[in-house]
Protein backbone atom coordinates (compact mmCIF):
# COMPACT_ATOMS: atom_id res chain seq x y z
CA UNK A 1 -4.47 10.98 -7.78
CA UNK A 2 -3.34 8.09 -5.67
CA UNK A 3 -2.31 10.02 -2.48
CA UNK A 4 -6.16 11.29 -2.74
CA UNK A 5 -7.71 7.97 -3.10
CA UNK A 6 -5.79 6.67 -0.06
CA UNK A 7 -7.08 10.03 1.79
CA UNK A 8 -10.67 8.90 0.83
CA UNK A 9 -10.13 5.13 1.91
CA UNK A 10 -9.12 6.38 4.90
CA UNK A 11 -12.14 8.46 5.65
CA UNK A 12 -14.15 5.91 4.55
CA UNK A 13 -12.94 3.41 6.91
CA UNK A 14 -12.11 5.99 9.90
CA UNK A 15 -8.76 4.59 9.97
CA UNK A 16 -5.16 5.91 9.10
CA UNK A 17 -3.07 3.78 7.47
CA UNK A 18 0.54 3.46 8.65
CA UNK A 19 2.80 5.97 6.94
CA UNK A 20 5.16 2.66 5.84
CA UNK A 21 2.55 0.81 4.28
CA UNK A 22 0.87 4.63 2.38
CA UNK A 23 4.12 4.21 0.94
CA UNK A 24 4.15 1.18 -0.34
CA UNK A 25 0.91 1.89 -1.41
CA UNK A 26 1.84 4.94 -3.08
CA UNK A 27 4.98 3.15 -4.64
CA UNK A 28 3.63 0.18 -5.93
CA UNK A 29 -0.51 0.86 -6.34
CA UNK A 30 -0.47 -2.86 -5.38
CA UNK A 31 0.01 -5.31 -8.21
CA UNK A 32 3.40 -7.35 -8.20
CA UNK A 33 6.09 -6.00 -5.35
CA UNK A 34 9.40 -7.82 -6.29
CA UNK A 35 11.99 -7.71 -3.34
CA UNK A 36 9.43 -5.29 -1.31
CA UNK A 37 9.81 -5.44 2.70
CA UNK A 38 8.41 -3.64 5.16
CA UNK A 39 8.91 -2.29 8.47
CA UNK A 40 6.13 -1.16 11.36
CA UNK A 41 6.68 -0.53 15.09
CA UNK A 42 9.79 -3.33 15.09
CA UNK A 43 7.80 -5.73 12.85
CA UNK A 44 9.04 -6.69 9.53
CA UNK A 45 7.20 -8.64 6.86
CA UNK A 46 7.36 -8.82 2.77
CA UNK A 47 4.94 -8.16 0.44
CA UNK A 48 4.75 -10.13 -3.13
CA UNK A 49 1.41 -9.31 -4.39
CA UNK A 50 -0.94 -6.98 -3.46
CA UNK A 51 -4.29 -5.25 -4.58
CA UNK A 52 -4.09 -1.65 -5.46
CA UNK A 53 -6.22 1.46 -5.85
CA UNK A 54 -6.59 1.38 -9.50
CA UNK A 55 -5.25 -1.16 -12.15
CA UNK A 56 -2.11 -3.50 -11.24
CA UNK A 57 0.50 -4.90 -13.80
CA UNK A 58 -0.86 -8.84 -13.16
CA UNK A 59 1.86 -11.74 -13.98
């Protein structure tokens, strides 16, 4: 169901998200990310928190 959503958001928004961060998205749903980096075109960041596609575990 999530993959879909993201496909929708997408079309939506005529954008396409970075595969890394569909990932992410698709691993986590948002909500609390412990120890969760990230990598795009040489750039590196990490994520904590972030807001999903349906309902996140909030702490």
């Amino acid at each position: 169901m999530l993959p879909k959503k993201i496909e929708l958001f997408e079309r939506a928004l005529s954008i396409t998200l970075p595969a890394p961060y569909a990932d992410f998205l698709k691993k986590y749903n948002g909500g609390y990310t412990p120890k969760t980096s990230f990598d795009i075109n040489g750039e590196s960041s990490d994520i904590r928190y972030f807001y999903g596609f349906e309902e996140q575990k909030i702490l």
